[in-house]
Protein backbone atom coordinates (compact mmCIF):
# COMPACT_ATOMS: atom_id res chain seq x y z
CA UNK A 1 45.70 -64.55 19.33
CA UNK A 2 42.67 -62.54 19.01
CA UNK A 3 42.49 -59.27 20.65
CA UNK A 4 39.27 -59.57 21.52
CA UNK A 5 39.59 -62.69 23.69
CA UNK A 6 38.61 -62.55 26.84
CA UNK A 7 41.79 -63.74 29.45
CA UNK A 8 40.26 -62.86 32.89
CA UNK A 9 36.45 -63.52 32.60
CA UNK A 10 36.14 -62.43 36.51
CA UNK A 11 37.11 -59.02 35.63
CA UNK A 12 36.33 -59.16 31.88
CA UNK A 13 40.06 -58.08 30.58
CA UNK A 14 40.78 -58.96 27.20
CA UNK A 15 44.08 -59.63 25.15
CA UNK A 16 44.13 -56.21 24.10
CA UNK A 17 43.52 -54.49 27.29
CA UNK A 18 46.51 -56.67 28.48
CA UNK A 19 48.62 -55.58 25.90
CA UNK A 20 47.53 -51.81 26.01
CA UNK A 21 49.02 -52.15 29.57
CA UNK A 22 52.39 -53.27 28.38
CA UNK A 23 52.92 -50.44 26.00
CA UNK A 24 51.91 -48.30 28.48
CA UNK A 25 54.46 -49.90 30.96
CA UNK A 26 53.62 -52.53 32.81
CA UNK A 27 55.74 -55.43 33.01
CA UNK A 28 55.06 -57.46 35.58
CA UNK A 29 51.90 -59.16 37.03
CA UNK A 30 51.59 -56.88 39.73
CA UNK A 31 51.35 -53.99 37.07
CA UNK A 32 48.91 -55.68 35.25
CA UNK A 33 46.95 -56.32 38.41
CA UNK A 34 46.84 -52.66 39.23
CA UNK A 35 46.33 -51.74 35.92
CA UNK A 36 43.75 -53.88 34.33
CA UNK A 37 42.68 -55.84 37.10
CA UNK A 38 43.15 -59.15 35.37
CA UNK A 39 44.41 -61.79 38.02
CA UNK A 40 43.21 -60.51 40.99
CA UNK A 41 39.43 -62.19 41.62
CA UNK A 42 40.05 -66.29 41.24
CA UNK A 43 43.32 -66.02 39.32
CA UNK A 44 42.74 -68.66 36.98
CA UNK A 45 44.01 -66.33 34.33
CA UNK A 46 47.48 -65.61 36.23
CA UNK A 47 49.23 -68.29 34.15
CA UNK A 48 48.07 -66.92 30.48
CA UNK A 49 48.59 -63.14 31.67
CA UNK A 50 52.23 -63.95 32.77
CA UNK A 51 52.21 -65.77 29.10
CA UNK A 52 51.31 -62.68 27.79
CA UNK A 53 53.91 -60.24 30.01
CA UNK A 54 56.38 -62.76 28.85
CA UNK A 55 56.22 -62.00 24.91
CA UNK A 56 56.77 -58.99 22.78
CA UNK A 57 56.60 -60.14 19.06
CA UNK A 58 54.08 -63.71 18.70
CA UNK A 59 54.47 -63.75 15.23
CA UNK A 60 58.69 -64.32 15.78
CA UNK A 61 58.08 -66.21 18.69
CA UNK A 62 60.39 -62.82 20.94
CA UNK A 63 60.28 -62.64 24.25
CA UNK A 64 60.35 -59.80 26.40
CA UNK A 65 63.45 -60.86 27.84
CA UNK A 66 65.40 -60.75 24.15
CA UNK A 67 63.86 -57.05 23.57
CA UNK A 68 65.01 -56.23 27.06
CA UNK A 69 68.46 -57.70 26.68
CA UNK A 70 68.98 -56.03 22.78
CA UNK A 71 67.96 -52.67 24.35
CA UNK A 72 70.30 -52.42 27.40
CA UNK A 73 73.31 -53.62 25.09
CA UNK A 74 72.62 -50.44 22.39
CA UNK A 75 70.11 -50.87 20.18
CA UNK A 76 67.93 -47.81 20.35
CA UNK A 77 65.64 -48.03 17.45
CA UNK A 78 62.64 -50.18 16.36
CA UNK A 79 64.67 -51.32 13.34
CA UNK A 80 67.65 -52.18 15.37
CA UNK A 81 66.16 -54.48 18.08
CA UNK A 82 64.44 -55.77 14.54
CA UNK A 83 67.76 -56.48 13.67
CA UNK A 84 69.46 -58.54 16.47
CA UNK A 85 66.39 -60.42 17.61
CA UNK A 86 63.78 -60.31 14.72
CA UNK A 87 61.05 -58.88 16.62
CA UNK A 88 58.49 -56.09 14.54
CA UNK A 89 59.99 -57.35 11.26
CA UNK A 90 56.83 -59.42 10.16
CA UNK A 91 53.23 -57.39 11.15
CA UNK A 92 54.83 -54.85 13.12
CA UNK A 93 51.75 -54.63 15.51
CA UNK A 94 54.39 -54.91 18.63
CA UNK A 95 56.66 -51.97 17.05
CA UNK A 96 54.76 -49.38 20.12
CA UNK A 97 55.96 -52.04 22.31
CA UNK A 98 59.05 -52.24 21.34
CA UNK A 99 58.97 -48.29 20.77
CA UNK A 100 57.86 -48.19 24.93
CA UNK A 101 60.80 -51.05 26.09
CA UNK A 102 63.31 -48.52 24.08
CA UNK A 103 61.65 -45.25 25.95
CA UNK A 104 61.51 -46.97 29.55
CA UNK A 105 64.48 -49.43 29.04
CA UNK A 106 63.00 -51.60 30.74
């Protein structure tokens, strides 16, 4: 997906800014609401922002869920949530999301 795309044209929030959200913390729409403002003029972006919250790693097809899960059951490294559930083992672009998800567990 390119960073640069454009996911809430109302309040001109790209992919990017999105993501810069998550690895700052958010993780949920309300977050991203207060955060980026995406979602909160016509909300025809709310579906493809949730999309968004919902992934970590695109290019392993990880949710946020899996990272989530791996974290609370021990793994406390990059390389070890790598390990049980593939994610940041390909570009590595989410590895400072992953990083933040290990930080915050949540």
């Amino acid at each position: 997906m390119g960073a640069g795309r454009k996911i809430c044209r109302c309040r001109n929030v790209s992919y990017l800014d999105i993501r810069h959200a998550m690895k700052a913390g958010a993780r949920d729409i309300e977050d991203i609401m207060e955060n980026t403002g995406a979602a909160t003029c016509c909300g025809g972006c709310t579906s493809e922002v949730l999309s968004i919250l919902e992934s970590v790693c695109s290019c392993n097809s990880v949710s946020m869920q899996e990272v989530v899960e791996a974290v609370k059951s021990g793994a406390d490294t990059v390389e070890k949530v790598g390990d049980i559930t593939n994610a940041g083992t390909t570009c590595g672009r989410c590895s400072s999301l992953i990083q933040n998800i290990i930080d915050l567990k949540r």
